[in-house]
N, C-alpha and C. Protein backbone atom coordinates (compact mmCIF):
# COMPACT_ATOMS: atom_id res chain seq x y z
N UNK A 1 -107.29 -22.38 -10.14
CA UNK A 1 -107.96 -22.62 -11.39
C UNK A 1 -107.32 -21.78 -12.51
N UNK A 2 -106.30 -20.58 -12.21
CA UNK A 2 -106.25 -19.40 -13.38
C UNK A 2 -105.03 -19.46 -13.16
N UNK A 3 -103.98 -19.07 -13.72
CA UNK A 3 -102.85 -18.27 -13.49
C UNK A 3 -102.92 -17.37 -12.74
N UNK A 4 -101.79 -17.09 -12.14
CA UNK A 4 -101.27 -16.07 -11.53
C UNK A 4 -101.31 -14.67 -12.00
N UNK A 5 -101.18 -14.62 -13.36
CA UNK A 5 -101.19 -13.77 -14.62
C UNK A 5 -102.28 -13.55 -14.90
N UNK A 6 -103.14 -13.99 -14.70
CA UNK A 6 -104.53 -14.01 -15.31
C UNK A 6 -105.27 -12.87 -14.76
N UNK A 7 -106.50 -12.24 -15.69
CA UNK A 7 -107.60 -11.34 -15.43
C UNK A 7 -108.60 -12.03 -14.35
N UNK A 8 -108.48 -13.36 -14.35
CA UNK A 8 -109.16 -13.95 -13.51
C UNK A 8 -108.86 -15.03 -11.86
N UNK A 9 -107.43 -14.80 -12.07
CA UNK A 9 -107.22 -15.24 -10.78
C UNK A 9 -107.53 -14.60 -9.32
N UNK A 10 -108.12 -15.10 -8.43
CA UNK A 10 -108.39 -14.66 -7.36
C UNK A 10 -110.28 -14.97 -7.01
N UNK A 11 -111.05 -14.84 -7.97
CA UNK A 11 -111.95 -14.61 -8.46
C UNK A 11 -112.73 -15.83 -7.90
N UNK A 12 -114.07 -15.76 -6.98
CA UNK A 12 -114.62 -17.36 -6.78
C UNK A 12 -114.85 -17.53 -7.64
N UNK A 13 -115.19 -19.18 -7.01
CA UNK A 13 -115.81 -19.67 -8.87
C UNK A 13 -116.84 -20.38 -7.83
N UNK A 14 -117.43 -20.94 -8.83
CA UNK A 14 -119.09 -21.62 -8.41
C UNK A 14 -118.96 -22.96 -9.43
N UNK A 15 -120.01 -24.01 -9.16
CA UNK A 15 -120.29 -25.22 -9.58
C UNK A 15 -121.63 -25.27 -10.30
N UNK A 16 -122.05 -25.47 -11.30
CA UNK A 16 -123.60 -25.92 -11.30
C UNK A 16 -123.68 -27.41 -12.19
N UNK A 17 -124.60 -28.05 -11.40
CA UNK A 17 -125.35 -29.09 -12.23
C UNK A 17 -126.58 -29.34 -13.04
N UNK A 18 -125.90 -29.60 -14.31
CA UNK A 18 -126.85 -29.25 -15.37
C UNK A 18 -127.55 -30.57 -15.02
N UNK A 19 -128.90 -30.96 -16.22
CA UNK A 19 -129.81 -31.60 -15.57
C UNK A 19 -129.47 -33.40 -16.04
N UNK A 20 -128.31 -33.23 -17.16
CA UNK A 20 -127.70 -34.84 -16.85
C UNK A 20 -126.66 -34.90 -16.09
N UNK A 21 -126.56 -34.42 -15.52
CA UNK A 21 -125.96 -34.62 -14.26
C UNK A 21 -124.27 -33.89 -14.67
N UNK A 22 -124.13 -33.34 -15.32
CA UNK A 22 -122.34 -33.06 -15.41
C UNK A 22 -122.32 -31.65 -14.45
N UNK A 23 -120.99 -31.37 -14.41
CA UNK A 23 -121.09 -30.39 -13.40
C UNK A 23 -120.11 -29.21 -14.55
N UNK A 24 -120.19 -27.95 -13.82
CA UNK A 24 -119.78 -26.90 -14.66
C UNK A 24 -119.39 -26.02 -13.72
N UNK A 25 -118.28 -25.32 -13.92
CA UNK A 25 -117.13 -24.39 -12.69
C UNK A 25 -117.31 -23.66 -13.73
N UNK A 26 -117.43 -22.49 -13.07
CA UNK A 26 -117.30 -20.91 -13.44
C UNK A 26 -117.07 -19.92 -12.86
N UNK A 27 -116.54 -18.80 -13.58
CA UNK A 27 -116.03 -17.48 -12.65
C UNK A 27 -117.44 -16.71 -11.56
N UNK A 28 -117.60 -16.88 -10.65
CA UNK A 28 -118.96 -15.66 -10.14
C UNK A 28 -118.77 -14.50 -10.69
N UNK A 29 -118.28 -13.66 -10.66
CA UNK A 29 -118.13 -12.27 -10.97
C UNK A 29 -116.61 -11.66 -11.17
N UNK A 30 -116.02 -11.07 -12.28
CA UNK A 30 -115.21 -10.09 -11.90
C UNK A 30 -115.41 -8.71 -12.21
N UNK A 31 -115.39 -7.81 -10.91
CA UNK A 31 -115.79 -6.55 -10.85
C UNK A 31 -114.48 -5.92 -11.41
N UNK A 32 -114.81 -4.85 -12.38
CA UNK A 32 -113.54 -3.56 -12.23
C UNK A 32 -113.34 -2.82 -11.96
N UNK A 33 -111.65 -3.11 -11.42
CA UNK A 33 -111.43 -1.81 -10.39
C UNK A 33 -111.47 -0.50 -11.17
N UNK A 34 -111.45 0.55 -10.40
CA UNK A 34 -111.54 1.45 -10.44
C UNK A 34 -110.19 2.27 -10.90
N UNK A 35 -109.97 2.79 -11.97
CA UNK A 35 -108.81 3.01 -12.06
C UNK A 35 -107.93 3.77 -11.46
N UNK A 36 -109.10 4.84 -10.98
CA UNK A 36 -108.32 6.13 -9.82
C UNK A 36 -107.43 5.00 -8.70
N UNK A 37 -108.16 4.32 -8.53
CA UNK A 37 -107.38 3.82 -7.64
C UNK A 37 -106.43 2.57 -7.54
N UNK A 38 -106.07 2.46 -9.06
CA UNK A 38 -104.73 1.52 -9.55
C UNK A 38 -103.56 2.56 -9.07
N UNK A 39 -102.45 1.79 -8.44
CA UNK A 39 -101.21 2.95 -8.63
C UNK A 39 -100.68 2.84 -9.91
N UNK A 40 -100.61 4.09 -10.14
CA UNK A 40 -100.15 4.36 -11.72
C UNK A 40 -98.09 4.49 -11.78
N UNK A 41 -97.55 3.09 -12.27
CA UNK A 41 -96.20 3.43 -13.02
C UNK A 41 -95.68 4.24 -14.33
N UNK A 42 -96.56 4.33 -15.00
CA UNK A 42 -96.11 5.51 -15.82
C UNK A 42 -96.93 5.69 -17.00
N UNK A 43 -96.84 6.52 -17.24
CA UNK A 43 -97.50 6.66 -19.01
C UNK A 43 -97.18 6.33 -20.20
N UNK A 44 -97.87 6.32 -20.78
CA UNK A 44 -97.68 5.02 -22.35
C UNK A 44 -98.87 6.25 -23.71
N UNK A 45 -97.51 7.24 -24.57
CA UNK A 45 -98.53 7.60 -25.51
C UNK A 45 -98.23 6.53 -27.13
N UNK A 46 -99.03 6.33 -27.34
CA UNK A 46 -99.67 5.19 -27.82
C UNK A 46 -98.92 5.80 -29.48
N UNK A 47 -98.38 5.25 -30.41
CA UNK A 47 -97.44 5.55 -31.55
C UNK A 47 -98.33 4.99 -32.46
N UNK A 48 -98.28 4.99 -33.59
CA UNK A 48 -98.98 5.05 -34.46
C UNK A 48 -98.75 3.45 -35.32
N UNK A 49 -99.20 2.22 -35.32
CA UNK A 49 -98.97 1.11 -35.57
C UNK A 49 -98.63 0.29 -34.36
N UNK A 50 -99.42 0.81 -33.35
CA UNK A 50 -99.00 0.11 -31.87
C UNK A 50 -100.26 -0.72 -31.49
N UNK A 51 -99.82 -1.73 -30.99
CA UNK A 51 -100.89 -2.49 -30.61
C UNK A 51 -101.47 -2.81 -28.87
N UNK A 52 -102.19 -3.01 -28.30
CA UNK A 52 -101.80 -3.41 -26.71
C UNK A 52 -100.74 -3.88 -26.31
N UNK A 53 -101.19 -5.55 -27.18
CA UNK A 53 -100.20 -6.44 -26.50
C UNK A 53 -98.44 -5.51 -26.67
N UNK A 54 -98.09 -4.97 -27.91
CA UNK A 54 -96.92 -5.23 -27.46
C UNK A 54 -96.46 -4.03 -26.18
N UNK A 55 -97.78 -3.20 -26.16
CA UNK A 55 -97.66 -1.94 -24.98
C UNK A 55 -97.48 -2.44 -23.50
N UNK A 56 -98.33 -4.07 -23.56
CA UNK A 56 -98.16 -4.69 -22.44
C UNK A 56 -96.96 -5.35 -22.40
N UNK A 57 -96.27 -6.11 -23.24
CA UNK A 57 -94.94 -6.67 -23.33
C UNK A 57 -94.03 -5.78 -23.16
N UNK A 58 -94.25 -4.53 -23.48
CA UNK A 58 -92.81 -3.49 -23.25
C UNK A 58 -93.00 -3.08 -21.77
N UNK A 59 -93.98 -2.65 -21.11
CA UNK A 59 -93.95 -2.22 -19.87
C UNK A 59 -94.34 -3.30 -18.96
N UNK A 60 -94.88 -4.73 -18.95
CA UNK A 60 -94.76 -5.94 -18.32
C UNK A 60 -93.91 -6.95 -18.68
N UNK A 61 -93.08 -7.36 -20.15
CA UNK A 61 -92.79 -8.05 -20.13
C UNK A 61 -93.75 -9.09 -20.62
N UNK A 62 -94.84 -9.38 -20.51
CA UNK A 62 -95.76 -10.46 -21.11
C UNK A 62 -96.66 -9.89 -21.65
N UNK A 63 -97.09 -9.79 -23.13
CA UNK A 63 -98.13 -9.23 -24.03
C UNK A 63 -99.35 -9.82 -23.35
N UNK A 64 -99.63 -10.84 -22.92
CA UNK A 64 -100.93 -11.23 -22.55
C UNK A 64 -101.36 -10.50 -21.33
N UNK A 65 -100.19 -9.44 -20.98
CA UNK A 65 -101.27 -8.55 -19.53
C UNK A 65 -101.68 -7.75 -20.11
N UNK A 66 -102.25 -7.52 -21.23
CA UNK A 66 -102.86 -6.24 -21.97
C UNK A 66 -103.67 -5.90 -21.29
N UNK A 67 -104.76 -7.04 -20.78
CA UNK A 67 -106.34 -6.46 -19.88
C UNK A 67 -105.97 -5.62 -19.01
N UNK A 68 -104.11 -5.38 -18.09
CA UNK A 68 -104.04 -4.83 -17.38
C UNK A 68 -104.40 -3.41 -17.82
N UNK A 69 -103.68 -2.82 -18.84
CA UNK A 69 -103.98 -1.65 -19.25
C UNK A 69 -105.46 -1.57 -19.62
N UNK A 70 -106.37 -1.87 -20.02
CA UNK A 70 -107.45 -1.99 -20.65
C UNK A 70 -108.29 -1.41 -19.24
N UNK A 71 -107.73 -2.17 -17.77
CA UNK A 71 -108.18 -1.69 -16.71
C UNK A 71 -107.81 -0.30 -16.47
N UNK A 72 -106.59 -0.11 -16.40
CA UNK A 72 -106.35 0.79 -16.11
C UNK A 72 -106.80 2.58 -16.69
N UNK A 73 -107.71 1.65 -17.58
CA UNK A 73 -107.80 3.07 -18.65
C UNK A 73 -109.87 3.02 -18.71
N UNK A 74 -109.97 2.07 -18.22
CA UNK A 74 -111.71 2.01 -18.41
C UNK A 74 -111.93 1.39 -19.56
N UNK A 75 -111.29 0.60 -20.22
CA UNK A 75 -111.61 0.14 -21.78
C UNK A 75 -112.20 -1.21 -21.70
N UNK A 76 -113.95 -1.39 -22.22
CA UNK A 76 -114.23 -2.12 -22.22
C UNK A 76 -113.53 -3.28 -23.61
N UNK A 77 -113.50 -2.29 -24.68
CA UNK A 77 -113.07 -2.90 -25.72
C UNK A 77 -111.32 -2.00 -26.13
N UNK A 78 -111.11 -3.37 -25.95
CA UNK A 78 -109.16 -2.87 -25.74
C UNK A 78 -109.03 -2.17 -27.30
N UNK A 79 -109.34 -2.51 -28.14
CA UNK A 79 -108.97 -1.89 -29.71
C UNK A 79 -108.95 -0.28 -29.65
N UNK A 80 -109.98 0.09 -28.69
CA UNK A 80 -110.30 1.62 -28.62
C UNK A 80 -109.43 2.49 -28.12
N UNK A 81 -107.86 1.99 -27.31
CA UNK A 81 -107.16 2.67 -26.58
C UNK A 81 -105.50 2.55 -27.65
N UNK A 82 -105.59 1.70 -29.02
CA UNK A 82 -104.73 1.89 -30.17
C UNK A 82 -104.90 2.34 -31.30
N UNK A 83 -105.22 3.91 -30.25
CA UNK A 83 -105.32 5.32 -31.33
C UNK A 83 -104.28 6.26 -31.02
N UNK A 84 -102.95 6.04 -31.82
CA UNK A 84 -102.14 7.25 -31.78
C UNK A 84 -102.07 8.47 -31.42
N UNK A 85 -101.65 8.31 -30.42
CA UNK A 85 -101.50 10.13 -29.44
C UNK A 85 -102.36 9.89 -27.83
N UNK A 86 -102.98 8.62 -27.97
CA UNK A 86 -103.70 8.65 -27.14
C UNK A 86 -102.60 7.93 -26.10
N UNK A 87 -102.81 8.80 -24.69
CA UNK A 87 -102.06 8.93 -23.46
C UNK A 87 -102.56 7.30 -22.25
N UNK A 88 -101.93 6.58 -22.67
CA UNK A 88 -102.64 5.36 -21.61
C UNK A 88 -101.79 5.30 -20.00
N UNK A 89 -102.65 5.17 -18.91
CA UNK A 89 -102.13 4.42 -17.78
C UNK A 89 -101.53 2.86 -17.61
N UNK A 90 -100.66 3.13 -17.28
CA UNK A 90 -99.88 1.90 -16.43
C UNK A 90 -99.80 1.70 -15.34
N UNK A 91 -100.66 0.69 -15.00
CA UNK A 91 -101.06 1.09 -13.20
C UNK A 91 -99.96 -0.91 -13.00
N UNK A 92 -100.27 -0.83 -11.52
CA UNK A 92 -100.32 -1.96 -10.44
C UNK A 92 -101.58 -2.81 -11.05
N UNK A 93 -101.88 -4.03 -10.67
CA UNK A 93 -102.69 -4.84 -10.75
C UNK A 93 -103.58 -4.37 -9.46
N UNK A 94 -104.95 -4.11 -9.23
CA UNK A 94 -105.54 -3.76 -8.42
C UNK A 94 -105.17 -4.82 -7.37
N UNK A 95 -104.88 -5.96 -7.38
CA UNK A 95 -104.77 -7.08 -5.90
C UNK A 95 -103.07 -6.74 -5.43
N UNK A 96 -102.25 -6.07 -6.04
CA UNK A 96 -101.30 -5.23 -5.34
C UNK A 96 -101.23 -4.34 -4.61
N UNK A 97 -102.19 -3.33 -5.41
CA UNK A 97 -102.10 -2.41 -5.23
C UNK A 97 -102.51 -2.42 -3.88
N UNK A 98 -103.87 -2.92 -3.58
CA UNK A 98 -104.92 -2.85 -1.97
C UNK A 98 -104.34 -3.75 -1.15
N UNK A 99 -103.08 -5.01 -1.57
CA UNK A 99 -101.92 -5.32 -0.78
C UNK A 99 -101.14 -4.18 0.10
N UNK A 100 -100.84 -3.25 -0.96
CA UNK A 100 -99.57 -2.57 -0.60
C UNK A 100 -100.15 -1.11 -0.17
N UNK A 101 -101.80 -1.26 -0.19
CA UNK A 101 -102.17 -0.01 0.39
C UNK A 101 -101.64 1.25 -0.38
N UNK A 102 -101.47 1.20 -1.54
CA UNK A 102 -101.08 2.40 -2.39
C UNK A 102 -102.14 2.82 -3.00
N UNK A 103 -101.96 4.29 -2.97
CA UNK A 103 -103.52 4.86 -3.71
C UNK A 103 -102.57 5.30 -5.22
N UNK A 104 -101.47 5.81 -5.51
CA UNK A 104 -100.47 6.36 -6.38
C UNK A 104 -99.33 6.25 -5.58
N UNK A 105 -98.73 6.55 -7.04
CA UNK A 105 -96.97 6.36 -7.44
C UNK A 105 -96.59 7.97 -7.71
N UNK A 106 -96.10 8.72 -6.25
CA UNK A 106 -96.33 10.02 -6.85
C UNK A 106 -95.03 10.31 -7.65
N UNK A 107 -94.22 11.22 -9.36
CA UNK A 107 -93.36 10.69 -9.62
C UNK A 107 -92.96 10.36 -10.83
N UNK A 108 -94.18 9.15 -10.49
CA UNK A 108 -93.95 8.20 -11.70
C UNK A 108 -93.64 8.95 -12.91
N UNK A 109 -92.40 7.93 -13.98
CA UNK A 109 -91.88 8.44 -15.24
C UNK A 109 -93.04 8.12 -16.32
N UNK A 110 -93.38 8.66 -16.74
CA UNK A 110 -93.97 8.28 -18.32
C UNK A 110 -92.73 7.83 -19.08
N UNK A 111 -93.76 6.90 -19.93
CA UNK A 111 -93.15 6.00 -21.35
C UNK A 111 -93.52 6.63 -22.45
N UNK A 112 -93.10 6.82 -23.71
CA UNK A 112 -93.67 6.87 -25.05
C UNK A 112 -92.98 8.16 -25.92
């Protein structure tokens, strides 16, 4: 149903029927992980006219994984983590990470 890419792939989904009869697919739940336990690739301090997306395009390659960082940092509202000076995580996608059984990246280079 989602991309591969997506905040929401993996995720059941459910059916309901409304009462003229159409049907409606939706996400059940997505829980967030926990960030302690994203493996962290490196650090990202945040420059002054910086936005997510392009924080996600420089260290993923695709601006639209911003939510990744957003996870990785506890941010319900992503705007709050493009405040200059402020130190962000770059983790694994949590469904890697508990793939590859990594708790951390001990190491890891910071960005910024």
């Amino acid at each position: 149903m989602f991309s591969v890419t997506s905040r929401y792939h993996g995720i059941p989904t459910a059916t309901h029927t409304l009462p003229d009869g159409r049907r409606v697919t939706y996400v059940r739940r997505r829980l967030l992980p926990q960030p302690e336990q994203l493996a962290q690739l490196a650090e990202h301090v945040v420059a002054p006219g910086e936005r997510l997306d392009h924080i996600a395009g420089r260290h993923f390659g695709d601006a639209e994984q911003a939510w990744r960082i957003a996870d990785a940092n506890r941010a319900m509202d992503p705007e709050e983590l493009a405040v200059p000076g402020r130190r962000l995580r770059i983790t694994l996608p949590a469904v890697i990470t508990q793939a590859a059984g990594v708790l951390s990246v001990p190491g890891s280079a910071g960005h910024g």
